[in-house]
PDB file of N, CA and C in Angstrom:
ATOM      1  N   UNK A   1       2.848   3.537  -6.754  1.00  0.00           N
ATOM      2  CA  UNK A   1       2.607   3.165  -5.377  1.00  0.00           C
ATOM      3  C   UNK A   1       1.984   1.768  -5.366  1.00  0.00           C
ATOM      4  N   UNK A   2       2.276   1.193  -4.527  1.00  0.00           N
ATOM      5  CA  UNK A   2       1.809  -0.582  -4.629  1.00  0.00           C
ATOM      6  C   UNK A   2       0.245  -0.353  -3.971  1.00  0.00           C
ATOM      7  N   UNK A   3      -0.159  -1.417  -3.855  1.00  0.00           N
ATOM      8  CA  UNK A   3      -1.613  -2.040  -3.018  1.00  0.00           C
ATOM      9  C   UNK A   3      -0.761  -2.666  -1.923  1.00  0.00           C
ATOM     10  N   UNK A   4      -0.603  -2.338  -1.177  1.00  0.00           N
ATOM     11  CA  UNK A   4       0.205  -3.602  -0.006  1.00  0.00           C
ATOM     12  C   UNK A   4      -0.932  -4.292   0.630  1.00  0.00           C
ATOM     13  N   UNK A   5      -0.891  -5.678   0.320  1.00  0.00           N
ATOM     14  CA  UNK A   5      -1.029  -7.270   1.284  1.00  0.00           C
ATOM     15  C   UNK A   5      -1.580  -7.014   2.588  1.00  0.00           C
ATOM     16  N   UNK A   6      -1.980  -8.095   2.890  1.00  0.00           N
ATOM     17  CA  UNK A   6      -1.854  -8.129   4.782  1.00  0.00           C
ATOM     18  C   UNK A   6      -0.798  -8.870   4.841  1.00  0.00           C
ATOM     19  N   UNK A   7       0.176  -9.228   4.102  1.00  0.00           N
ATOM     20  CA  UNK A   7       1.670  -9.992   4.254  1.00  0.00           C
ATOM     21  C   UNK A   7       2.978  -9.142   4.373  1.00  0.00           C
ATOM     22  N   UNK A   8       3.551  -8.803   5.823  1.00  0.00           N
ATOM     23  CA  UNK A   8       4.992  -8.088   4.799  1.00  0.00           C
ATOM     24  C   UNK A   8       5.933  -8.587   3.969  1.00  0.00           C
ATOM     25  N   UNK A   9       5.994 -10.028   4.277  1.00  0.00           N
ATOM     26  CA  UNK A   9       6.637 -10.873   3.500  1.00  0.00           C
ATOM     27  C   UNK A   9       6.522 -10.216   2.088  1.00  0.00           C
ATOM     28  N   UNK A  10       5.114 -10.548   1.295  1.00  0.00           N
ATOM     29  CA  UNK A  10       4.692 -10.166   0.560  1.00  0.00           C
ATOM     30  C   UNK A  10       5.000  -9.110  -0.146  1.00  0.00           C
ATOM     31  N   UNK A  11       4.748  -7.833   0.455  1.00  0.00           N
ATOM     32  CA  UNK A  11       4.625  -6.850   0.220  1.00  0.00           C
ATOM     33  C   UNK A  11       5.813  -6.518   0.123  1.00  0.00           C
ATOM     34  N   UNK A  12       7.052  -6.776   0.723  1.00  0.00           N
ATOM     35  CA  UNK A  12       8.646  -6.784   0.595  1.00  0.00           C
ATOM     36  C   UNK A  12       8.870  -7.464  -0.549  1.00  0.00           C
ATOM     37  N   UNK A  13       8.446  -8.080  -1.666  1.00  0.00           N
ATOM     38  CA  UNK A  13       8.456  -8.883  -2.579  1.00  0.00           C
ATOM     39  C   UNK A  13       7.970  -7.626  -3.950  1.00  0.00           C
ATOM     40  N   UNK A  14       7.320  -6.571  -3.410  1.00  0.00           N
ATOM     41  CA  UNK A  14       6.429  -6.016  -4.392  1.00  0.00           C
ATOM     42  C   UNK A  14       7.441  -4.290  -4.581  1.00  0.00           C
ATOM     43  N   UNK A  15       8.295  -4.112  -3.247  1.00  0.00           N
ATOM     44  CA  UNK A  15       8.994  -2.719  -3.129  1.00  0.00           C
ATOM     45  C   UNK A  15      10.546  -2.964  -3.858  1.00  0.00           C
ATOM     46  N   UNK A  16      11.329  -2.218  -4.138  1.00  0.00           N
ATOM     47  CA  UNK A  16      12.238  -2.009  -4.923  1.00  0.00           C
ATOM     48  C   UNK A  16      13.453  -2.912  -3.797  1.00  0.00           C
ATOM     49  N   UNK A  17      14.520  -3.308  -4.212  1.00  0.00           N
ATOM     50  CA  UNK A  17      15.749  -3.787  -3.534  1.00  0.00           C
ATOM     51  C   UNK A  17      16.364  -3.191  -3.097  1.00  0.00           C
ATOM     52  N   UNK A  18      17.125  -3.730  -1.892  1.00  0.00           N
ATOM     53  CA  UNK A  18      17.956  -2.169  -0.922  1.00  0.00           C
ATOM     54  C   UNK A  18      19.205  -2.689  -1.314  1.00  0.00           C
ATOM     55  N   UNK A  19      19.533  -3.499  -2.765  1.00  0.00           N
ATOM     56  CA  UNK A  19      20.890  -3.917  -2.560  1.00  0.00           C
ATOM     57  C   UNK A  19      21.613  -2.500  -3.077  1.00  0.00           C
ATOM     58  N   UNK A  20      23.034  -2.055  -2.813  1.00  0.00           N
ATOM     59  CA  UNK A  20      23.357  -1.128  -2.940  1.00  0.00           C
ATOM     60  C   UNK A  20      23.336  -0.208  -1.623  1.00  0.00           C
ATOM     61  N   UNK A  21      22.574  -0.271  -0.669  1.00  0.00           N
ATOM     62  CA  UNK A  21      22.414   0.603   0.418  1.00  0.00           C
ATOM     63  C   UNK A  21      22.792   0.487   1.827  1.00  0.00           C
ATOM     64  N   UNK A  22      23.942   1.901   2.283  1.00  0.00           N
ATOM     65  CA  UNK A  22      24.823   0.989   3.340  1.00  0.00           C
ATOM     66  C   UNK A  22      23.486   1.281   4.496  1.00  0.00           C
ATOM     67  N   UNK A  23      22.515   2.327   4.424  1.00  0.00           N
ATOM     68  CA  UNK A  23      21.661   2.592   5.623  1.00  0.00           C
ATOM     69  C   UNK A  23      20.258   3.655   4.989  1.00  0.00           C
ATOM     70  N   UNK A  24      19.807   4.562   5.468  1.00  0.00           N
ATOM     71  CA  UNK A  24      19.041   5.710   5.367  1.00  0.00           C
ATOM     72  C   UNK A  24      18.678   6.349   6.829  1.00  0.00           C
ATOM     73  N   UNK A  25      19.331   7.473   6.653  1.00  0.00           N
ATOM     74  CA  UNK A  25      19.168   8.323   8.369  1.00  0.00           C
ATOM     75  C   UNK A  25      17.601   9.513   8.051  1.00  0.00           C
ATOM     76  N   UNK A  26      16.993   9.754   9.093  1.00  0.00           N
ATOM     77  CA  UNK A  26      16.173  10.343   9.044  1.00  0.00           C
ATOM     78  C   UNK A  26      15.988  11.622   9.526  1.00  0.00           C
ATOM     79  N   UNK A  27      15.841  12.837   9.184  1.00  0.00           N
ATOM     80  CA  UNK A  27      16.542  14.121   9.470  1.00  0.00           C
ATOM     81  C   UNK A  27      14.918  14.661  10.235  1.00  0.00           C
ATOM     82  N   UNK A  28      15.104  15.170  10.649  1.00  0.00           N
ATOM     83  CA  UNK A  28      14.309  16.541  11.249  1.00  0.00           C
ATOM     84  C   UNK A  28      14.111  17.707   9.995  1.00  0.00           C
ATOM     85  N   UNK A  29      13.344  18.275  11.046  1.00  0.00           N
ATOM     86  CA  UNK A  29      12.992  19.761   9.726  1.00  0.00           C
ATOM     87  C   UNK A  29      14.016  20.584   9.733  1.00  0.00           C
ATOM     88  N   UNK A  30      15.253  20.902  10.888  1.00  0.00           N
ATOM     89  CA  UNK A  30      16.212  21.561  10.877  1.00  0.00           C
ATOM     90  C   UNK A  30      17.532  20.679  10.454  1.00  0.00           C
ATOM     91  N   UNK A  31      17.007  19.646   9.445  1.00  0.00           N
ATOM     92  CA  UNK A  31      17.941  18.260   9.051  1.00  0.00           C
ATOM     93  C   UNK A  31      18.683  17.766  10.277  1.00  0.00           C
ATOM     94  N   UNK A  32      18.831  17.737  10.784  1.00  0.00           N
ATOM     95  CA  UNK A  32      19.288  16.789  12.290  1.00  0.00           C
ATOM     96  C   UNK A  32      19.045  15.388  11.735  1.00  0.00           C
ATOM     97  N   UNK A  33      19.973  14.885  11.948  1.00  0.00           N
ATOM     98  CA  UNK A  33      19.910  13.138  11.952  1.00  0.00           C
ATOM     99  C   UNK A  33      19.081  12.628  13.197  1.00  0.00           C
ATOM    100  N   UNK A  34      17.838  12.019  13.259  1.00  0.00           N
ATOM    101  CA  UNK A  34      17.351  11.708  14.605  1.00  0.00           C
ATOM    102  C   UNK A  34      17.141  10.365  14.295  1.00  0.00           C
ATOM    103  N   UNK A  35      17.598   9.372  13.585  1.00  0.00           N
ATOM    104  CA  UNK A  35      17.314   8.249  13.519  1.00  0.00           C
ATOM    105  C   UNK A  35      18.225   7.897  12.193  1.00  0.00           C
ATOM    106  N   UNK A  36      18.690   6.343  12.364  1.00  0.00           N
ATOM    107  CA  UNK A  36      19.709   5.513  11.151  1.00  0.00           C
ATOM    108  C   UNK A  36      19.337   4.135  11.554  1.00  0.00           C
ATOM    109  N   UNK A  37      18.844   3.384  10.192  1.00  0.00           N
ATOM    110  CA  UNK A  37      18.324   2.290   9.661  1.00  0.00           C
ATOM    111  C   UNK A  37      19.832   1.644   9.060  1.00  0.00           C
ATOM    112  N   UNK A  38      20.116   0.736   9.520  1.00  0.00           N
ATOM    113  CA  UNK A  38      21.637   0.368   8.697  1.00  0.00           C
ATOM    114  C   UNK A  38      20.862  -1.414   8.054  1.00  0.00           C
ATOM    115  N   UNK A  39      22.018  -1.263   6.783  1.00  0.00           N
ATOM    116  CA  UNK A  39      21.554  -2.505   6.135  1.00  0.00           C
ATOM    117  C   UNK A  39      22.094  -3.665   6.755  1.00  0.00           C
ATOM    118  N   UNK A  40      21.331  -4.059   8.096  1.00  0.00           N
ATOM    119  CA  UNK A  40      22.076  -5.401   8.420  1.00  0.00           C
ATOM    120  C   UNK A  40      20.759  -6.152   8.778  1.00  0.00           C
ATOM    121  N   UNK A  41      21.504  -7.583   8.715  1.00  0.00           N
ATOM    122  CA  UNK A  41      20.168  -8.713   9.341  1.00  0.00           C
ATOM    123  C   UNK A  41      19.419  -8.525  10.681  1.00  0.00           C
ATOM    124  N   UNK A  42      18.311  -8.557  10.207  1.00  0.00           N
ATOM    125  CA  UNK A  42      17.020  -8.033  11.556  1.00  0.00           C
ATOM    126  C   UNK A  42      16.386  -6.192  11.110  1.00  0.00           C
ATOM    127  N   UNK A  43      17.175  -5.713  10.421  1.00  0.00           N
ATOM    128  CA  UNK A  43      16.885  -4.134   9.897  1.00  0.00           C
ATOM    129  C   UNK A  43      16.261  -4.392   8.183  1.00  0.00           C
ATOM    130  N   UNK A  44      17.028  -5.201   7.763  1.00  0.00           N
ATOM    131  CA  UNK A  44      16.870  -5.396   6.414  1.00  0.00           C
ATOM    132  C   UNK A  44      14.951  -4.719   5.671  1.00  0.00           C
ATOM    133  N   UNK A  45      14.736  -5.457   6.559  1.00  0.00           N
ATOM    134  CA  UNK A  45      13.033  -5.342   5.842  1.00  0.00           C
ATOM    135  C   UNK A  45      12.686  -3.639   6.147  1.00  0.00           C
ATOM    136  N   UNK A  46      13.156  -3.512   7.080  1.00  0.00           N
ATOM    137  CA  UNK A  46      12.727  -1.691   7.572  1.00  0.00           C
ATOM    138  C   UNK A  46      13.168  -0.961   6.249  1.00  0.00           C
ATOM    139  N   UNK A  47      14.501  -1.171   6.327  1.00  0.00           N
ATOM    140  CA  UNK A  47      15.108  -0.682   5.297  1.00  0.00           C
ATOM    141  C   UNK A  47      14.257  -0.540   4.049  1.00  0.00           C
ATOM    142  N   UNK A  48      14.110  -1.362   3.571  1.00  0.00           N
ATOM    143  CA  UNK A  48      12.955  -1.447   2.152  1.00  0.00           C
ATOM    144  C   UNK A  48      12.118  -0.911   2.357  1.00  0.00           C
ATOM    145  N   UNK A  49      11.060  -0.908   3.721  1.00  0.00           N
ATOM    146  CA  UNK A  49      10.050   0.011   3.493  1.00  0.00           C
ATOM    147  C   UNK A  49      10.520   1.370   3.658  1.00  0.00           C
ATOM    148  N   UNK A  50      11.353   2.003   4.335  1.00  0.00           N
ATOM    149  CA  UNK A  50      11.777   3.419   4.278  1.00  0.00           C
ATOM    150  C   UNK A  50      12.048   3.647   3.147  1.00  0.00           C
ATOM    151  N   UNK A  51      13.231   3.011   2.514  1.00  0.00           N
ATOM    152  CA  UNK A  51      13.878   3.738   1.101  1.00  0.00           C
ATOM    153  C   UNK A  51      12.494   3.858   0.089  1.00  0.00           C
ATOM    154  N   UNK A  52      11.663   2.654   0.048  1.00  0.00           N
ATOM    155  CA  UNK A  52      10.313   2.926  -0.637  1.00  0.00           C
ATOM    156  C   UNK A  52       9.551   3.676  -0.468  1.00  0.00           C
ATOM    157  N   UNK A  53       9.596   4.734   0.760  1.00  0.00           N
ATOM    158  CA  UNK A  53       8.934   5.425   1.373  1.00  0.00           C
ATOM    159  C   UNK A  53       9.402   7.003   0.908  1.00  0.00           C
ATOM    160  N   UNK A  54      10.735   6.458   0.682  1.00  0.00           N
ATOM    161  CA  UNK A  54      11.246   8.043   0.473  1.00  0.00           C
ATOM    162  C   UNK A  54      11.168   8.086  -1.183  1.00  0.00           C
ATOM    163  N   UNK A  55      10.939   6.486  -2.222  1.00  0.00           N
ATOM    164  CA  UNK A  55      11.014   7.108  -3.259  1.00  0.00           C
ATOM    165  C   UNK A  55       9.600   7.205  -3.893  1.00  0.00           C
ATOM    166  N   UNK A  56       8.604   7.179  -3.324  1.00  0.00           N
ATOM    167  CA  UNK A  56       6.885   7.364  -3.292  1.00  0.00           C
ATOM    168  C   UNK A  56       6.538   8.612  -2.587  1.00  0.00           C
ATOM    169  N   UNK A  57       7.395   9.291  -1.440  1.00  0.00           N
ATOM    170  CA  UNK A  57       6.594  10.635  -0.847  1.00  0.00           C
ATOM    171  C   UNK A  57       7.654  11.542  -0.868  1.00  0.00           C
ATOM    172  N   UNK A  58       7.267  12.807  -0.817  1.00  0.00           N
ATOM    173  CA  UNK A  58       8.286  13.930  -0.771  1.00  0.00           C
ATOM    174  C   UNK A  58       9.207  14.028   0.628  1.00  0.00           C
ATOM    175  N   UNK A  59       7.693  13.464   1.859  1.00  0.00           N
ATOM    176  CA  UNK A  59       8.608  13.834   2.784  1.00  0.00           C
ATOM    177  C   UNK A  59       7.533  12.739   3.774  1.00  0.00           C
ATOM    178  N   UNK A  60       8.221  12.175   5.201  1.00  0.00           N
ATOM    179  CA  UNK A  60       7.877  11.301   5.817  1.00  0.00           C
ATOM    180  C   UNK A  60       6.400  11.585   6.968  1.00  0.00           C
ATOM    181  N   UNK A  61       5.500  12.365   6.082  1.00  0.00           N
ATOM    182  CA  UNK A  61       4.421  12.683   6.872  1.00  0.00           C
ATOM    183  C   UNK A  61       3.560  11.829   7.486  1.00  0.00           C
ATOM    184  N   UNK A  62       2.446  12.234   7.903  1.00  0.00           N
ATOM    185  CA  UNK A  62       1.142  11.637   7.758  1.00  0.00           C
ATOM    186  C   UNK A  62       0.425  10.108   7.096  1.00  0.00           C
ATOM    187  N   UNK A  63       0.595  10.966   5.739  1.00  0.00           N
ATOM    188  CA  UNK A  63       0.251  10.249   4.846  1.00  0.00           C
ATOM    189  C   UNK A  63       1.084   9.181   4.738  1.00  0.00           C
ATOM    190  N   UNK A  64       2.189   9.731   4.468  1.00  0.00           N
ATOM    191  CA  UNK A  64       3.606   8.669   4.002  1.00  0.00           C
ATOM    192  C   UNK A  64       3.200   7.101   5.166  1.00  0.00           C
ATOM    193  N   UNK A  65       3.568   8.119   6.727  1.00  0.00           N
ATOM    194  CA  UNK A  65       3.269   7.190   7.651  1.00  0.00           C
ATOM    195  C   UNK A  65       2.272   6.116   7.792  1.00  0.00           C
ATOM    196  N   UNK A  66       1.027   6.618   7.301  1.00  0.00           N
ATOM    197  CA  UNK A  66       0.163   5.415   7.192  1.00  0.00           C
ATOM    198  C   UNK A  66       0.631   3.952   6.117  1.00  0.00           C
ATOM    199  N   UNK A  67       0.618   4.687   4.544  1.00  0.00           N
ATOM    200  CA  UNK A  67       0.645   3.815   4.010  1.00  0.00           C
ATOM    201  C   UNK A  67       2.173   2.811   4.426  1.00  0.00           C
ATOM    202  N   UNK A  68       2.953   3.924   4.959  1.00  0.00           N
ATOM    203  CA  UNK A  68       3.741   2.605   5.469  1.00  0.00           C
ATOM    204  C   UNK A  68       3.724   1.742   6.818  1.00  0.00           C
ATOM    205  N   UNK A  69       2.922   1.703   6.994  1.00  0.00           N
ATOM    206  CA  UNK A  69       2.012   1.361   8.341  1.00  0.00           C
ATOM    207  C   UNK A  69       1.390   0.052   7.414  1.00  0.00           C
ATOM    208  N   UNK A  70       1.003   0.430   6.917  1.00  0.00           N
ATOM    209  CA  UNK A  70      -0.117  -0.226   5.259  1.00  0.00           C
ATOM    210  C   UNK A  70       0.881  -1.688   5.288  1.00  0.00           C
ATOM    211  N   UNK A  71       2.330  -1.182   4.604  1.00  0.00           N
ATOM    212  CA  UNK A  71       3.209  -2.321   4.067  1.00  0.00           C
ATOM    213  C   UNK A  71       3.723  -2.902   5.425  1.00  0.00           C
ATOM    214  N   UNK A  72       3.803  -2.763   6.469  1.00  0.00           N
ATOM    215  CA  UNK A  72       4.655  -3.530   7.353  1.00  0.00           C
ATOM    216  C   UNK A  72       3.398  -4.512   7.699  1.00  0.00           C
ATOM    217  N   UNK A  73       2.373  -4.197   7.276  1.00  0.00           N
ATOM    218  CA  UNK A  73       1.132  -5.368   7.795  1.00  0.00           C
ATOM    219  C   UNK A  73       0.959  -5.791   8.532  1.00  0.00           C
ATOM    220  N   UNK A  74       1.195  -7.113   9.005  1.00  0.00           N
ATOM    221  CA  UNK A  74       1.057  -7.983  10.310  1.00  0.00           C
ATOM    222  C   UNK A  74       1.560  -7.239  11.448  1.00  0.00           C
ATOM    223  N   UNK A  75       2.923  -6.711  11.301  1.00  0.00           N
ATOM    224  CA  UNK A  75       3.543  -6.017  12.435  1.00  0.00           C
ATOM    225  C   UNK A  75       3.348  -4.874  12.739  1.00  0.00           C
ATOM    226  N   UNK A  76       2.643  -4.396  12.110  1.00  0.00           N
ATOM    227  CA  UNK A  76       2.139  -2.807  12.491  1.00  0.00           C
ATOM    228  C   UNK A  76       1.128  -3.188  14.019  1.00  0.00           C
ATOM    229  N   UNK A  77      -0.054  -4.106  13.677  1.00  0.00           N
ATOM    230  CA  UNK A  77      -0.821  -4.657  14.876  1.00  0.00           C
ATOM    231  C   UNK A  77      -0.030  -5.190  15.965  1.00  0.00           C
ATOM    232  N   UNK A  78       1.070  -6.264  16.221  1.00  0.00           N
ATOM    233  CA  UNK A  78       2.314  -6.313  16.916  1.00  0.00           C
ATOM    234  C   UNK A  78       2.760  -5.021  17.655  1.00  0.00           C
ATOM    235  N   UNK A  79       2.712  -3.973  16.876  1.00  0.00           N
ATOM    236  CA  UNK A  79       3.998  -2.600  17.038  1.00  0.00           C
ATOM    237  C   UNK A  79       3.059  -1.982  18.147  1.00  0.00           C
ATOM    238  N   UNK A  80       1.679  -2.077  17.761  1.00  0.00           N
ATOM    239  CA  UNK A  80       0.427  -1.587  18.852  1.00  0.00           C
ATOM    240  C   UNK A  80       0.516  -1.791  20.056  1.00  0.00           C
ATOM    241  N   UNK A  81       0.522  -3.017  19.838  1.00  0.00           N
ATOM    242  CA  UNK A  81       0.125  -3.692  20.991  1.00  0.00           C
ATOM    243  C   UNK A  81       1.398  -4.103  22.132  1.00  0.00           C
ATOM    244  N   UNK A  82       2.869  -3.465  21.642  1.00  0.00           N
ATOM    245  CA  UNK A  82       4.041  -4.266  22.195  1.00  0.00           C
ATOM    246  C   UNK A  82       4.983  -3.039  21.820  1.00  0.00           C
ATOM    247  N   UNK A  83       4.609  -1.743  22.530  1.00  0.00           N
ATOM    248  CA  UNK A  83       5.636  -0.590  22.375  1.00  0.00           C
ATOM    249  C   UNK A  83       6.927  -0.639  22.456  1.00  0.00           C
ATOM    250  N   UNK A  84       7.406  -0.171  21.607  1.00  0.00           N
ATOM    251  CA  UNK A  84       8.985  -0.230  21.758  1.00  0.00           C
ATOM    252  C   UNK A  84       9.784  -1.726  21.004  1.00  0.00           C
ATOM    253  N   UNK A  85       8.802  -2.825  20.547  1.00  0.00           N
ATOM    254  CA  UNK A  85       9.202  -3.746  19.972  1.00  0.00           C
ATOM    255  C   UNK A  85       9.254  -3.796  18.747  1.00  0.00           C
ATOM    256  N   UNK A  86       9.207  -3.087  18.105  1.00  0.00           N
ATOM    257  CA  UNK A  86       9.300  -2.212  16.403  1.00  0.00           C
ATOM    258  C   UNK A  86       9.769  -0.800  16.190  1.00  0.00           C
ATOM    259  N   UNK A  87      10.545  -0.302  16.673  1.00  0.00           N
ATOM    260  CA  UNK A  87      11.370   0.872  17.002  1.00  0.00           C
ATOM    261  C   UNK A  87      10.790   1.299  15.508  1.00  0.00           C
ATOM    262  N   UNK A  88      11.062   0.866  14.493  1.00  0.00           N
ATOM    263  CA  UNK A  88      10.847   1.913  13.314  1.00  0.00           C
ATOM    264  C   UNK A  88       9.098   1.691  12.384  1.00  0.00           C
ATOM    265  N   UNK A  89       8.630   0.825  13.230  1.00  0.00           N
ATOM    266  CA  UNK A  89       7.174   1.066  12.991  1.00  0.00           C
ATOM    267  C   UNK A  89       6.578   2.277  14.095  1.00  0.00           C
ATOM    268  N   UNK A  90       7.539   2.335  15.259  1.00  0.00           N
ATOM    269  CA  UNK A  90       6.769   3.246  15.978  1.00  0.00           C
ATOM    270  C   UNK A  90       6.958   4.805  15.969  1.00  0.00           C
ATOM    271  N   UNK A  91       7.996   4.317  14.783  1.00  0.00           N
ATOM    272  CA  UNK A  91       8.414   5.893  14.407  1.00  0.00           C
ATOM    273  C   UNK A  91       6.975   6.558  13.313  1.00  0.00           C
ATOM    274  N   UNK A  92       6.621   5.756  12.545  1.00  0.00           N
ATOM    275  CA  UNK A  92       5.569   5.827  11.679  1.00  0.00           C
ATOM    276  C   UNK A  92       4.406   6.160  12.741  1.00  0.00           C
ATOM    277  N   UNK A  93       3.895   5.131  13.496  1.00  0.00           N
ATOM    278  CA  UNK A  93       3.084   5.639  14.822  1.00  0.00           C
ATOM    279  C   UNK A  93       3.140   6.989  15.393  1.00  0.00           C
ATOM    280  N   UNK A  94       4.132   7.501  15.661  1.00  0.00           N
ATOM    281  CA  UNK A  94       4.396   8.684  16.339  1.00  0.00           C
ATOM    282  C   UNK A  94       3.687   9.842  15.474  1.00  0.00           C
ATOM    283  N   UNK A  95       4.219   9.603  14.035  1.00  0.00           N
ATOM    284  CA  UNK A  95       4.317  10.857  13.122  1.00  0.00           C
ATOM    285  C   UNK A  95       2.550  10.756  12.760  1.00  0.00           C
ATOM    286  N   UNK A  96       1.804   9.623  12.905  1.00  0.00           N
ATOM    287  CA  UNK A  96       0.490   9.785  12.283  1.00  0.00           C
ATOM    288  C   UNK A  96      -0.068  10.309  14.073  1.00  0.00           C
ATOM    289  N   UNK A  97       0.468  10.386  14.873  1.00  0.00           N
ATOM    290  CA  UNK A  97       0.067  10.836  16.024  1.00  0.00           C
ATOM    291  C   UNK A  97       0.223  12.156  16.007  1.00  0.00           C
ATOM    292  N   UNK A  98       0.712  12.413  15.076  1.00  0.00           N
ATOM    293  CA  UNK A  98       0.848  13.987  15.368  1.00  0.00           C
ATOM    294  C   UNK A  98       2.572  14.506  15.481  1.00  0.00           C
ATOM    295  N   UNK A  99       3.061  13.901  15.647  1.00  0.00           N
ATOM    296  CA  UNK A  99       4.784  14.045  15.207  1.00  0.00           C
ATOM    297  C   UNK A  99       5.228  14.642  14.220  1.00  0.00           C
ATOM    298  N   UNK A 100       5.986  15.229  14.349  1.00  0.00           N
ATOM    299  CA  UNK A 100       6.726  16.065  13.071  1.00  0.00           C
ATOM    300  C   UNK A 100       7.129  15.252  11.695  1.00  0.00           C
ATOM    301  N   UNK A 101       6.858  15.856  10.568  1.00  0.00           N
ATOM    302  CA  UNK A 101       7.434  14.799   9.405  1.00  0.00           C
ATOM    303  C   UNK A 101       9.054  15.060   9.360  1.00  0.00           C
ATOM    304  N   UNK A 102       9.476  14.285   8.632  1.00  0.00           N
ATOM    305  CA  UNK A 102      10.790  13.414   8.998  1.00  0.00           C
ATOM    306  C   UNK A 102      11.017  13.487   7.152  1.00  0.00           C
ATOM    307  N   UNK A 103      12.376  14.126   6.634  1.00  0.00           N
ATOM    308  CA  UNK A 103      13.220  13.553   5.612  1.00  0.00           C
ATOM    309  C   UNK A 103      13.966  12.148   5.532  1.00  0.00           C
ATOM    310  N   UNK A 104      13.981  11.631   4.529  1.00  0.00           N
ATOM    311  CA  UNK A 104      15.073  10.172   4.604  1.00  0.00           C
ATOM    312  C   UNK A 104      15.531  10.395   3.352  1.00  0.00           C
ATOM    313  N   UNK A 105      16.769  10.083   4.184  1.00  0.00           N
ATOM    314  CA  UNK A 105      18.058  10.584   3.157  1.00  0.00           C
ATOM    315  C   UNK A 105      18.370   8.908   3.289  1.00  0.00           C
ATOM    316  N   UNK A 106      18.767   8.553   1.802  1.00  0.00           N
ATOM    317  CA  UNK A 106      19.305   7.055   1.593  1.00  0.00           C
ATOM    318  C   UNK A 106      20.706   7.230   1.378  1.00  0.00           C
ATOM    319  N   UNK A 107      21.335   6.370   2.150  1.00  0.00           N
ATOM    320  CA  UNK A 107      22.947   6.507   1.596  1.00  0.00           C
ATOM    321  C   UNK A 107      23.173   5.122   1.283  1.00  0.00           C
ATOM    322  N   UNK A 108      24.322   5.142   0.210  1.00  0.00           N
ATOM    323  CA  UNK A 108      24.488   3.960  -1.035  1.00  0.00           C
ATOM    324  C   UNK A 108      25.845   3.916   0.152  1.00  0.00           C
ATOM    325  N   UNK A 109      26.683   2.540  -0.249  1.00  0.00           N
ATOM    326  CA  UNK A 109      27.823   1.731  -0.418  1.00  0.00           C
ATOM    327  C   UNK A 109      28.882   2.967  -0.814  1.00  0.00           C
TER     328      UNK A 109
END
């Protein structure tokens, strides 16, 4: 597990590469797809912290949620303060609010 920065820059420098990965969808407890991260420009960085997320925790809890709260850094404070302008930081938000944990399934190329 890293130390993450107050940089995401940074800290995207320190998590594994999403090359290889066409997306990662995020299932429910009854696996339901309720969310898909696709590898394109403007998603890219999400991407890395999820797939890092899924290969550091069993499952997208609490815990998981913070520390990836942790790595998005700067924009986590942004995501606060400007709802709905970080769709997948506020998914992390939700779940340390008390939201259901969440599977992420990574799908390759």
């Amino acid at each position: 597990m890293i130390q993450p920065t107050a940089s995401f820059k940074e800290n995207l420098q320190l998590i594994p590469s999403i090359e290889g990965l066409d997306g990662i969808e995020l299932l429910d407890s009854s696996g339901r797809v309720t969310a898909r991260i696709d590898n394109i420009p403007g998603k890219q960085g999400s991407l890395a912290v999820y797939q890092y997320l899924a290969q550091t925790f069993e499952t997208l809890d609490a815990e998981a949620a913070s520390h990836g709260l942790a790595v998005f850094a700067e924009h986590t404070e942004d995501a606060r303060n400007r709802p709905g302008a970080h769709p997948n930081i506020d998914l992390l938000l939700e779940i340390i609010g008390g939201g259901a944990p969440l599977t992420v399934r990574v799908v390759t190329k």
